[in-house]
PDB file of N, CA and C in Angstrom:
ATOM      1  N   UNK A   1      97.762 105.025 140.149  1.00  0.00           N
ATOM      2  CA  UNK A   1      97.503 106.233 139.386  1.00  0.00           C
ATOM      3  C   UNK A   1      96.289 106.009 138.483  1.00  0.00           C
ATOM      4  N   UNK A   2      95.720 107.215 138.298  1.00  0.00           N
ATOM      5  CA  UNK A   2      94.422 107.311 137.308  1.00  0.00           C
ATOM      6  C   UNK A   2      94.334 107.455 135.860  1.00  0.00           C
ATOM      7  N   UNK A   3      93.636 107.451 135.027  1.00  0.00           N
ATOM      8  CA  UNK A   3      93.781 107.914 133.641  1.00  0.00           C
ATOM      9  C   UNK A   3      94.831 109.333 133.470  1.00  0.00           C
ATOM     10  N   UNK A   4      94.120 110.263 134.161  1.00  0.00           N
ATOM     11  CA  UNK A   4      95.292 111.736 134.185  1.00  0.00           C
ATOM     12  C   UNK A   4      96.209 111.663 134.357  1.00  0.00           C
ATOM     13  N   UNK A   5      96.879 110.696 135.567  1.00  0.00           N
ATOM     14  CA  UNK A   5      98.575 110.811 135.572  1.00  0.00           C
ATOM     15  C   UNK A   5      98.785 109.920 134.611  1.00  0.00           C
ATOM     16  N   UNK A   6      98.395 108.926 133.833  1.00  0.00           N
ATOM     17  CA  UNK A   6      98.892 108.017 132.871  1.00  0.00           C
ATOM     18  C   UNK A   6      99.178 108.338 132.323  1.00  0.00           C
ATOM     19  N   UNK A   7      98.392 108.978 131.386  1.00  0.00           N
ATOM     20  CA  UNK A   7      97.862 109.928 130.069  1.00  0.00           C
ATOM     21  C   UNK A   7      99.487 111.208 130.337  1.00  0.00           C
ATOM     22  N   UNK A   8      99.485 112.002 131.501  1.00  0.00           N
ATOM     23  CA  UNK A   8     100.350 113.156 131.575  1.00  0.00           C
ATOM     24  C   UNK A   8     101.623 112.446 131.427  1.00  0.00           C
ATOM     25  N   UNK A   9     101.725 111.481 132.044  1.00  0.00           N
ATOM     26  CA  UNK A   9     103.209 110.620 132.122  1.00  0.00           C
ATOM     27  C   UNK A   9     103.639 110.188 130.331  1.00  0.00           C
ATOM     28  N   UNK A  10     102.445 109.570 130.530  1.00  0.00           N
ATOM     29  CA  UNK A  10     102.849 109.025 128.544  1.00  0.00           C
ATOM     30  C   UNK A  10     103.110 110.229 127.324  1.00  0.00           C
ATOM     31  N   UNK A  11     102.502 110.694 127.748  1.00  0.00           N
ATOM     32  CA  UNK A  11     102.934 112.303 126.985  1.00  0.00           C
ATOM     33  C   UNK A  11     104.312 112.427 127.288  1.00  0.00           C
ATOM     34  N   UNK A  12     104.504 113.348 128.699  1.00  0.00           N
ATOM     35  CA  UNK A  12     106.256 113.597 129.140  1.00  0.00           C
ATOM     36  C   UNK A  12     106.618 112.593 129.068  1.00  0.00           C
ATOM     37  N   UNK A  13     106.902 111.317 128.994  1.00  0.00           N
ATOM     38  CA  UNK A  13     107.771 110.110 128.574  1.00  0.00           C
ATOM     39  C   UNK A  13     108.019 110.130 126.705  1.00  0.00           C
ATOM     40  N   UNK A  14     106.827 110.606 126.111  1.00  0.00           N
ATOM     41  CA  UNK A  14     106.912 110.518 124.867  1.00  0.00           C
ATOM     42  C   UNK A  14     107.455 111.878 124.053  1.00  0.00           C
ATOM     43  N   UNK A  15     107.933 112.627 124.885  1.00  0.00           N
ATOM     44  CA  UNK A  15     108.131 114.073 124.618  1.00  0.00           C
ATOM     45  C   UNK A  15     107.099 114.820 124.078  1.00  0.00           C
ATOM     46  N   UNK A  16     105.443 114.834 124.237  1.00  0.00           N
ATOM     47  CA  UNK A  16     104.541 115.078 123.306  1.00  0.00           C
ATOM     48  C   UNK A  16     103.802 115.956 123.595  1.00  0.00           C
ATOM     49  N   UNK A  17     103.229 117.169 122.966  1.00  0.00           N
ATOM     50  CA  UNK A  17     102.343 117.995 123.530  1.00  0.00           C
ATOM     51  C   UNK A  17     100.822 118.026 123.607  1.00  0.00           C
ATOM     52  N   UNK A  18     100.568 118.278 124.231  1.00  0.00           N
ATOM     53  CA  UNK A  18      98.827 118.191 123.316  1.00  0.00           C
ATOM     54  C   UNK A  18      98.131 118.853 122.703  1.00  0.00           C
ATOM     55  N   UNK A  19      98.693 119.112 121.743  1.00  0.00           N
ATOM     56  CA  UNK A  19      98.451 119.758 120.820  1.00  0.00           C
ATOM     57  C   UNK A  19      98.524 118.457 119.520  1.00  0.00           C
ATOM     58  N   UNK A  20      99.705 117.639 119.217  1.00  0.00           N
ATOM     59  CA  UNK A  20     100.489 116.724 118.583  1.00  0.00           C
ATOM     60  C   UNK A  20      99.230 115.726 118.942  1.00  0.00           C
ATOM     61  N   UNK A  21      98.899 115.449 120.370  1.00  0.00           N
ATOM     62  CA  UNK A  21      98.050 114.378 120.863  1.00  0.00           C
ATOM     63  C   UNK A  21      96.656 114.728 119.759  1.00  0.00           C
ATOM     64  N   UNK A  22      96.516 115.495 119.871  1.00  0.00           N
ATOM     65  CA  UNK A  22      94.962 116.068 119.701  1.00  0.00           C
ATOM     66  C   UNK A  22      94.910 115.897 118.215  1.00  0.00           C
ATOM     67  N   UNK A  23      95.829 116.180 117.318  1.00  0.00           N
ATOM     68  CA  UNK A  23      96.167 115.956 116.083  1.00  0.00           C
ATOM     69  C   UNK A  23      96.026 114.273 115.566  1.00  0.00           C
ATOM     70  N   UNK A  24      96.949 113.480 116.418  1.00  0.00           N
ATOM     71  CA  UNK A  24      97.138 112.643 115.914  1.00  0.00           C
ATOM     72  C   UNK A  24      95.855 111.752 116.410  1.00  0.00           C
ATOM     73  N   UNK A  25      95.252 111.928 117.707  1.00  0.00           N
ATOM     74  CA  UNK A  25      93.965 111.137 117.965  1.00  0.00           C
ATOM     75  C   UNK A  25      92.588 111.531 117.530  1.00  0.00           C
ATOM     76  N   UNK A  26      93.085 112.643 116.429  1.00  0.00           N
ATOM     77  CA  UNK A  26      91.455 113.219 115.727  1.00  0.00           C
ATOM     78  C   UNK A  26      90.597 113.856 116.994  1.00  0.00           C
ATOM     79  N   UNK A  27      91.509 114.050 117.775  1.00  0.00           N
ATOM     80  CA  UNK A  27      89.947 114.446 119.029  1.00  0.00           C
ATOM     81  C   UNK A  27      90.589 116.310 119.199  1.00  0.00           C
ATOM     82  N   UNK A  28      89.578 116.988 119.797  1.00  0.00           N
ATOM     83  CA  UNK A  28      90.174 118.710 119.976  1.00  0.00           C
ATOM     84  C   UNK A  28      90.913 118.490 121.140  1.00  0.00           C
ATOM     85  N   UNK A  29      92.127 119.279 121.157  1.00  0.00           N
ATOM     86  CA  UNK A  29      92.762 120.039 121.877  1.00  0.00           C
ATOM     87  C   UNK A  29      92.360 119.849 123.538  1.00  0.00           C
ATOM     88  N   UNK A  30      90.588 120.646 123.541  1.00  0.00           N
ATOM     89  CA  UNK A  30      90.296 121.131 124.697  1.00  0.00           C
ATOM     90  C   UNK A  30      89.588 119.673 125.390  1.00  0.00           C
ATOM     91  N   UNK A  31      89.211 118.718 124.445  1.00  0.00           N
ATOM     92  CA  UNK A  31      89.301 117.344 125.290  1.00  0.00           C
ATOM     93  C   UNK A  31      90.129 116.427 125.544  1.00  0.00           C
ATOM     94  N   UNK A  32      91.077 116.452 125.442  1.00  0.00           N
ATOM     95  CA  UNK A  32      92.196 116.091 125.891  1.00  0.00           C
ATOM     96  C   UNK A  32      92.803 117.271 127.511  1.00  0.00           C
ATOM     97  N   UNK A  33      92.453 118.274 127.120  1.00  0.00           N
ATOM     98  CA  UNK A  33      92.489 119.080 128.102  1.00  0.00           C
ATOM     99  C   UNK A  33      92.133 118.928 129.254  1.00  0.00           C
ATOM    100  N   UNK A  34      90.779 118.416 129.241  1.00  0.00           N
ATOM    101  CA  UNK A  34      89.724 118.026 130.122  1.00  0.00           C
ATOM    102  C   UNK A  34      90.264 116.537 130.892  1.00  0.00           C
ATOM    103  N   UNK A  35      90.561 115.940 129.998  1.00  0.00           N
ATOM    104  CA  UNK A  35      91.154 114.422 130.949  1.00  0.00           C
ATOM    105  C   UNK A  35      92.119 114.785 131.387  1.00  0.00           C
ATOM    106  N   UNK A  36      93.198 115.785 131.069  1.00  0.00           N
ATOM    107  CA  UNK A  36      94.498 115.845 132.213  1.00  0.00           C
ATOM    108  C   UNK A  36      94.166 117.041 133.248  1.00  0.00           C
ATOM    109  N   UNK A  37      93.075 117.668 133.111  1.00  0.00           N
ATOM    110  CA  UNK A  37      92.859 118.350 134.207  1.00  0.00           C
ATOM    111  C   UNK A  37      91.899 118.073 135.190  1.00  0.00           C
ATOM    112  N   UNK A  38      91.373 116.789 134.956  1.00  0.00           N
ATOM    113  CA  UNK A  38      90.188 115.807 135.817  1.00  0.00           C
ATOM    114  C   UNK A  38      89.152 116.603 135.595  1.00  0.00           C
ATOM    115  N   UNK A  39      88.224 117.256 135.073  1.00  0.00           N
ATOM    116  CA  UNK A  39      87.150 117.349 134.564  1.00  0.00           C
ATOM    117  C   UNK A  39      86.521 116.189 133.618  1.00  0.00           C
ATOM    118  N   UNK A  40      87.004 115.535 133.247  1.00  0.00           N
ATOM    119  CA  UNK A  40      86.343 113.942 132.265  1.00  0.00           C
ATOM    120  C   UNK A  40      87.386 113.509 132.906  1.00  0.00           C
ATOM    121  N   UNK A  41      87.097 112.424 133.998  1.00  0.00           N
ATOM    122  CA  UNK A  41      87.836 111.305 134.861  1.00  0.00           C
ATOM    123  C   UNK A  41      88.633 109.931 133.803  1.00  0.00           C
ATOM    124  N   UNK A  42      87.128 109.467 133.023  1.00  0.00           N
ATOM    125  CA  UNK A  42      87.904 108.536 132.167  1.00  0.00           C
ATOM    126  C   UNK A  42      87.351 108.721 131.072  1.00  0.00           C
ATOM    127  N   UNK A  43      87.933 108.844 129.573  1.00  0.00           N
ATOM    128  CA  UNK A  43      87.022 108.633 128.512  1.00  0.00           C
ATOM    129  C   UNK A  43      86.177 107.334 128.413  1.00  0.00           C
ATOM    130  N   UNK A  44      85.195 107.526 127.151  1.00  0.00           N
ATOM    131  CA  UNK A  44      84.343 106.657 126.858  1.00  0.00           C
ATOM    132  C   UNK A  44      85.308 105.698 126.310  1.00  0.00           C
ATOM    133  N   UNK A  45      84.629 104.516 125.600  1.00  0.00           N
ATOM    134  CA  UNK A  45      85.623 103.449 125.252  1.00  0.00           C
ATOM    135  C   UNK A  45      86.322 103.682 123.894  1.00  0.00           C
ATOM    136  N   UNK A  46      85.555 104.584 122.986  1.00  0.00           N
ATOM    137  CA  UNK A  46      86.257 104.496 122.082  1.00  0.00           C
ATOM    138  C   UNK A  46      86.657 106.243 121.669  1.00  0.00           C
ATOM    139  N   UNK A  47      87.095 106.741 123.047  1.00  0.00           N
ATOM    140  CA  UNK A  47      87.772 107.831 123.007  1.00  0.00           C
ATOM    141  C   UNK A  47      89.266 107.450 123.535  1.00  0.00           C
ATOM    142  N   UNK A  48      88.712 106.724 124.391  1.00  0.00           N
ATOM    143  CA  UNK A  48      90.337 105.866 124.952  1.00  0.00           C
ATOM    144  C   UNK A  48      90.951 105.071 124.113  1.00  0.00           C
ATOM    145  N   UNK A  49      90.520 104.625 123.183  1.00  0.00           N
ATOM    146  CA  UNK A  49      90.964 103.654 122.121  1.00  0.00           C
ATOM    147  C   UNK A  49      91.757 104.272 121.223  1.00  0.00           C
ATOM    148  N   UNK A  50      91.069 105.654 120.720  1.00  0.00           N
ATOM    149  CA  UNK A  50      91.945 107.081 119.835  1.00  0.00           C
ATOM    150  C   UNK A  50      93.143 107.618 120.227  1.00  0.00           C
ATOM    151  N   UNK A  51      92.819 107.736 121.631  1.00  0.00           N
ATOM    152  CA  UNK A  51      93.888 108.113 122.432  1.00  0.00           C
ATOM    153  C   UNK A  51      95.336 106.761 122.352  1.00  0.00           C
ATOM    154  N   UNK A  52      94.788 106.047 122.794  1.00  0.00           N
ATOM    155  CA  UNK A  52      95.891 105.133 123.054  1.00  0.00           C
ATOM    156  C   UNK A  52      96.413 104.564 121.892  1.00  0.00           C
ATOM    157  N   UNK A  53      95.774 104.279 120.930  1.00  0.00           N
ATOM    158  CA  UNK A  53      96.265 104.532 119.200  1.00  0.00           C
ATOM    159  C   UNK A  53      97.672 105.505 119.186  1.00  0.00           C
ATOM    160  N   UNK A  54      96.779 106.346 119.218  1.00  0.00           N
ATOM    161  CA  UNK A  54      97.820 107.768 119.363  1.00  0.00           C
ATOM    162  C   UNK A  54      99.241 108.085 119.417  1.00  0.00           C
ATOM    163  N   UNK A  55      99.015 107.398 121.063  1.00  0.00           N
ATOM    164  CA  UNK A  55     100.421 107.079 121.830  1.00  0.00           C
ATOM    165  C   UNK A  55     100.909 105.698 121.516  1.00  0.00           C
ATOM    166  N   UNK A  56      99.715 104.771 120.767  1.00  0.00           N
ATOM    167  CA  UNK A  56     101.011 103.287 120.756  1.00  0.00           C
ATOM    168  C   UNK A  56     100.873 102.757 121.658  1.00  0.00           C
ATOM    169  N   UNK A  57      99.901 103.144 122.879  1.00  0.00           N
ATOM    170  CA  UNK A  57     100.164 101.654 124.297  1.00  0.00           C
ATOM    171  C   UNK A  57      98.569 101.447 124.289  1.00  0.00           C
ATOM    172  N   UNK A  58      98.371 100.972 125.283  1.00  0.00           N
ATOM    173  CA  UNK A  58      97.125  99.932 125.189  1.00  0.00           C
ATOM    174  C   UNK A  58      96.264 101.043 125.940  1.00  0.00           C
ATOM    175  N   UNK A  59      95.035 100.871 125.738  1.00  0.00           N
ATOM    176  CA  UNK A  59      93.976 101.206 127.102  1.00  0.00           C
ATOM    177  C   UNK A  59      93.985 101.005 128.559  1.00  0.00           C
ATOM    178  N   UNK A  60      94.183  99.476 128.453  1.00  0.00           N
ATOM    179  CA  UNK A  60      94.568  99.198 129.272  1.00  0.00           C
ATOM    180  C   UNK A  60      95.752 100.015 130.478  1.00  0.00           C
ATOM    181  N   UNK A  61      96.626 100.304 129.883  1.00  0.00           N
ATOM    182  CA  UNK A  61      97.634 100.787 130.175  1.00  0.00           C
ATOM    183  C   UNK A  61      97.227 102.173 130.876  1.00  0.00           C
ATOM    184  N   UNK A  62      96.804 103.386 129.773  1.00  0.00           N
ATOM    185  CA  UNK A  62      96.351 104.653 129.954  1.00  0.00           C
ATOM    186  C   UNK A  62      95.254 104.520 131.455  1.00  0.00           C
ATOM    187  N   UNK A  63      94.530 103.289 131.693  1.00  0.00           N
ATOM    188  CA  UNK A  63      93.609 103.038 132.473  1.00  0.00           C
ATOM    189  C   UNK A  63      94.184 102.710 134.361  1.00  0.00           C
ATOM    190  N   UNK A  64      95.368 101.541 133.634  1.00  0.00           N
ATOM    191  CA  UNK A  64      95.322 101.110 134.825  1.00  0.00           C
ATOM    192  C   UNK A  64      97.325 101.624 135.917  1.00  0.00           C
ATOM    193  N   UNK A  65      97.956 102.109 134.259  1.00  0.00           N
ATOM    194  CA  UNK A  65      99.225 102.164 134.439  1.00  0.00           C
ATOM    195  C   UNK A  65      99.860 100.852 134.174  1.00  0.00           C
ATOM    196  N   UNK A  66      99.013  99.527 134.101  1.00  0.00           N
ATOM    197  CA  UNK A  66     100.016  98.398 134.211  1.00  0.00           C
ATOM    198  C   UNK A  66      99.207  97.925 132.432  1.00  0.00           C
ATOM    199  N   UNK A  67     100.321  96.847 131.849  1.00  0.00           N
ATOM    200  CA  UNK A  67      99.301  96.446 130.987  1.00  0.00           C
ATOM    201  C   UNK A  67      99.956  95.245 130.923  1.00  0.00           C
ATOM    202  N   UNK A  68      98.829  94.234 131.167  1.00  0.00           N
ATOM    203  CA  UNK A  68      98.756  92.443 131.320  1.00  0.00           C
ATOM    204  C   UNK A  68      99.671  91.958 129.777  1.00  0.00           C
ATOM    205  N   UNK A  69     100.079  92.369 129.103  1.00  0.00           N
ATOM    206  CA  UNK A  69     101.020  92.093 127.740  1.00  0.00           C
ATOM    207  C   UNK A  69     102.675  92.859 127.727  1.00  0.00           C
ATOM    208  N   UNK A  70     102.369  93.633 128.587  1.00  0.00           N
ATOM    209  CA  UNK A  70     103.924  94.180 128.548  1.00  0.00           C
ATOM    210  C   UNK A  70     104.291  94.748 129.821  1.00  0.00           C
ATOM    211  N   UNK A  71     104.004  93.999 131.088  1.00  0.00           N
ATOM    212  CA  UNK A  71     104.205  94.585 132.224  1.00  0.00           C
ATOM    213  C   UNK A  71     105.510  94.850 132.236  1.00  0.00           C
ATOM    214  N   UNK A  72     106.891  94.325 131.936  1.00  0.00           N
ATOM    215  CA  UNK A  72     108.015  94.720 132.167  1.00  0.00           C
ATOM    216  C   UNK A  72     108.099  96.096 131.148  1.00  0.00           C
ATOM    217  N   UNK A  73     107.495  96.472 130.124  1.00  0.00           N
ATOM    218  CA  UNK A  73     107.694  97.532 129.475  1.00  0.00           C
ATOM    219  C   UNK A  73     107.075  98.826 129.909  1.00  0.00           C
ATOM    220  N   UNK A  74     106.158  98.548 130.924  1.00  0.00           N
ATOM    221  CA  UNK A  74     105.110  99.411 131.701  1.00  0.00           C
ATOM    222  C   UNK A  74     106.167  99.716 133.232  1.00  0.00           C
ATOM    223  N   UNK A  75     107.064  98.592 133.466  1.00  0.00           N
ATOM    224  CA  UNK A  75     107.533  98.746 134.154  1.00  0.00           C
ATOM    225  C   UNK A  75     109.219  99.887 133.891  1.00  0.00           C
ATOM    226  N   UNK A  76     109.562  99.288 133.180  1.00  0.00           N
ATOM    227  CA  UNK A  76     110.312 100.427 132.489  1.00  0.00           C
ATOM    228  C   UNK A  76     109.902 101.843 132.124  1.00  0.00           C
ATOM    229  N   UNK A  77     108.767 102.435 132.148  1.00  0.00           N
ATOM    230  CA  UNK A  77     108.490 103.612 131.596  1.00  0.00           C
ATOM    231  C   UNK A  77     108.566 104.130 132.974  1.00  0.00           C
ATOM    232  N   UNK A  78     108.146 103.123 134.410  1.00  0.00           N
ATOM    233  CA  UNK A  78     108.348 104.073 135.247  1.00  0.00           C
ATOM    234  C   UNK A  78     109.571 104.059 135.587  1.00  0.00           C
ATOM    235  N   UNK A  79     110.250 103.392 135.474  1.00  0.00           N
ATOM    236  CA  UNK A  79     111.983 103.937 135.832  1.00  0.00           C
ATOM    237  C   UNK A  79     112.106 105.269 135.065  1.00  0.00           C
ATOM    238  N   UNK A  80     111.664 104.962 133.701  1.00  0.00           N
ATOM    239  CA  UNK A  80     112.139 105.959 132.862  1.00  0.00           C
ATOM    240  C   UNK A  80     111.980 107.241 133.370  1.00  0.00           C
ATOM    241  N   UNK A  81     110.667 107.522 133.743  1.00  0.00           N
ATOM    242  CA  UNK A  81     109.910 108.424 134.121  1.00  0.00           C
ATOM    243  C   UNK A  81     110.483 108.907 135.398  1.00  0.00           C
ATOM    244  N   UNK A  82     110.975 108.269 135.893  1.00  0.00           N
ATOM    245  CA  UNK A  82     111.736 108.954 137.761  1.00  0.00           C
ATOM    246  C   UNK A  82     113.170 109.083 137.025  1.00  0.00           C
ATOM    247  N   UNK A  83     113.563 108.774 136.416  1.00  0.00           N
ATOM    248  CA  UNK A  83     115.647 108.858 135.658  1.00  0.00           C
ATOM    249  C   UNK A  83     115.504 110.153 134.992  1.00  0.00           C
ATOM    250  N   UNK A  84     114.146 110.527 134.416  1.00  0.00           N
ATOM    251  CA  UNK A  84     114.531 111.900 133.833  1.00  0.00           C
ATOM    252  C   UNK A  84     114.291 113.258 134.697  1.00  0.00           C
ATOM    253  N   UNK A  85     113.901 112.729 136.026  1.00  0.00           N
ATOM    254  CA  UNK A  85     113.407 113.674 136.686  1.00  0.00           C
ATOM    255  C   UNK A  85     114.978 114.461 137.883  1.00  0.00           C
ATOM    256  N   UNK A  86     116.367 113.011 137.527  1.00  0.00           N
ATOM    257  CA  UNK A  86     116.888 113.095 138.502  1.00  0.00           C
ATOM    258  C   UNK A  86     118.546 113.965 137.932  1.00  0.00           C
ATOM    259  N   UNK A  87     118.745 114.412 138.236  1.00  0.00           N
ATOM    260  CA  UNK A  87     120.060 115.042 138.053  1.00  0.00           C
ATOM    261  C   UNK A  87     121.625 114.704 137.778  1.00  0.00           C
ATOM    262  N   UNK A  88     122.645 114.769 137.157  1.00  0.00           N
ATOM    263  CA  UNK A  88     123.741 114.308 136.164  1.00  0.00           C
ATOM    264  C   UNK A  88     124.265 113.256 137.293  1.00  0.00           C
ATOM    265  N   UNK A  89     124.803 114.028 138.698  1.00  0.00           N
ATOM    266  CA  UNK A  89     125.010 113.314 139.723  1.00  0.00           C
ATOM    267  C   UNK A  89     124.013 111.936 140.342  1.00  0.00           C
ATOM    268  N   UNK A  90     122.921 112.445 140.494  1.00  0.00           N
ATOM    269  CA  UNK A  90     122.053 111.069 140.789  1.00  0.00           C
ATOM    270  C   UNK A  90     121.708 109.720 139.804  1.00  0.00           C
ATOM    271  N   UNK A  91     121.808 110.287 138.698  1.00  0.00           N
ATOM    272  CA  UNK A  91     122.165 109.472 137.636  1.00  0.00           C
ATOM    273  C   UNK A  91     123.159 108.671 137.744  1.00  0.00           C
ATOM    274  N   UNK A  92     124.430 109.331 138.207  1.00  0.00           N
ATOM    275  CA  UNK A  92     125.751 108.605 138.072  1.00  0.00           C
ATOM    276  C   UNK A  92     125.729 107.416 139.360  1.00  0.00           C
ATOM    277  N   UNK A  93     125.032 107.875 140.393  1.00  0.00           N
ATOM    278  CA  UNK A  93     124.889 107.037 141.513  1.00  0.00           C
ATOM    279  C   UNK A  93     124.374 105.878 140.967  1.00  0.00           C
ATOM    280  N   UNK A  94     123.029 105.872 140.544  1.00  0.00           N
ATOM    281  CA  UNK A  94     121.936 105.337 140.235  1.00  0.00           C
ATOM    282  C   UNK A  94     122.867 104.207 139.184  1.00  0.00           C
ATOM    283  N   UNK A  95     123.191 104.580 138.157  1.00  0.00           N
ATOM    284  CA  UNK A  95     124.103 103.498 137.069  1.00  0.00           C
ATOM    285  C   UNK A  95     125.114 102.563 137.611  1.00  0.00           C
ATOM    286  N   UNK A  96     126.044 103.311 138.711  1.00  0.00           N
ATOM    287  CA  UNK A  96     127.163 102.630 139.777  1.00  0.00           C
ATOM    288  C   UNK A  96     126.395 102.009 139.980  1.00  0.00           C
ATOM    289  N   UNK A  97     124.842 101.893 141.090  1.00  0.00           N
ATOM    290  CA  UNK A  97     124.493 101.133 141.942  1.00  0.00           C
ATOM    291  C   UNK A  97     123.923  99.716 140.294  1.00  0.00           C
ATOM    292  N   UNK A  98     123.347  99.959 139.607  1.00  0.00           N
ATOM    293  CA  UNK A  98     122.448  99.410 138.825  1.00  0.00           C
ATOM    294  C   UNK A  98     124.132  98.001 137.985  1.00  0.00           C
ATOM    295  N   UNK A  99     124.996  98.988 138.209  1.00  0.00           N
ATOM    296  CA  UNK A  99     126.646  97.779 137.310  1.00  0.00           C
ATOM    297  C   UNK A  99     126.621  96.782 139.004  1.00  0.00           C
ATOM    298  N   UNK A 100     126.770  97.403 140.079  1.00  0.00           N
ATOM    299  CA  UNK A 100     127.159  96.914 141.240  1.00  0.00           C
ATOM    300  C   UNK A 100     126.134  95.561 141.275  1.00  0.00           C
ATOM    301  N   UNK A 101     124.706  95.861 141.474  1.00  0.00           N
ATOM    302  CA  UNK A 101     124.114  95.006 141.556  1.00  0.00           C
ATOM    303  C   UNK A 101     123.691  93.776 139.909  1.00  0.00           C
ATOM    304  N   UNK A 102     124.356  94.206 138.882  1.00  0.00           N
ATOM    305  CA  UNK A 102     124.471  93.453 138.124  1.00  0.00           C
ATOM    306  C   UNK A 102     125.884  92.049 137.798  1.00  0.00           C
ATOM    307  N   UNK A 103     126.596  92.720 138.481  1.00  0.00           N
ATOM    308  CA  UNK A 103     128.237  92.138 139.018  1.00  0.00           C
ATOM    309  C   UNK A 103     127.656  90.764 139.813  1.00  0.00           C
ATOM    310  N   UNK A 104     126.779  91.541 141.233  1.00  0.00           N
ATOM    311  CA  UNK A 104     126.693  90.300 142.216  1.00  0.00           C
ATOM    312  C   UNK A 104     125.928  89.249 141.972  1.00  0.00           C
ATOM    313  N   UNK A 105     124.770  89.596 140.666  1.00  0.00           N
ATOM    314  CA  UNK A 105     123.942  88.718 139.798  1.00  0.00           C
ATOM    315  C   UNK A 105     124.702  87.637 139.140  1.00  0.00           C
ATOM    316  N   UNK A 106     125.777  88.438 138.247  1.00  0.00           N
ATOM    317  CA  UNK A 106     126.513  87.440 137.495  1.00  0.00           C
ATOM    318  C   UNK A 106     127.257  86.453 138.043  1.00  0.00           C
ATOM    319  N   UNK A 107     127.668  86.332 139.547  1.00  0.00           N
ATOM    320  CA  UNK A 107     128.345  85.976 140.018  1.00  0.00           C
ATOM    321  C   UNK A 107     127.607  84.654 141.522  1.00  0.00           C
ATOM    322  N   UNK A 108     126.653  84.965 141.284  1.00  0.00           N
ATOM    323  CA  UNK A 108     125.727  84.419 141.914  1.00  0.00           C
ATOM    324  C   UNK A 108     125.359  83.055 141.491  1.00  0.00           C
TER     325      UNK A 108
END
């Protein structure tokens, strides 16, 4: 994934609008606009830096999706990010399967 889905993900993961974004990274509204609608592909360096301030994760991160200091926490946002997308029932699957395969760990 690119800056835009990062950026859109870290928002809906963070419950955040951009409006809140735009506020809190000192930048307008309508540029922030522009990076999640791919018209500005990647910011400059120290527009990405505001940004990622902002949100609390790295550049890195917003850049690449992964970030070399907290890959398991980068890795967690995408679970996170597919668990909220899935429904009361698939959830319930998903937790069964997640105890099941923690059982055969412990036991291993």
């Amino acid at each position: 994934m690119g800056f835009k889905e990062n950026l859109r993900n870290e928002l809906s993961f963070q419950n955040m609008i951009v409006k809140e974004l735009a506020y809190k990274s000192g930048l307008s509204k309508h540029t922030i606009d522009n990076y999640l609608t791919g018209h500005n592909s990647i910011p400059k360096a120290d527009v990405a830096v505001k940004i990622a301030q902002a949100l609390n994760v790295s550049v890195e991160y917003l850049i690449t999706g992964n970030d070399s200091k907290c890959a398991e926490s980068a890795r967690l946002r995408k679970i996170l990010n597919i668990l909220k997308k899935l429904d009361e029932r698939d959830l319930k699957t998903i937790f069964d399967l997640a105890r099941s395969l923690e059982s055969s760990a412990i036991t291993k």
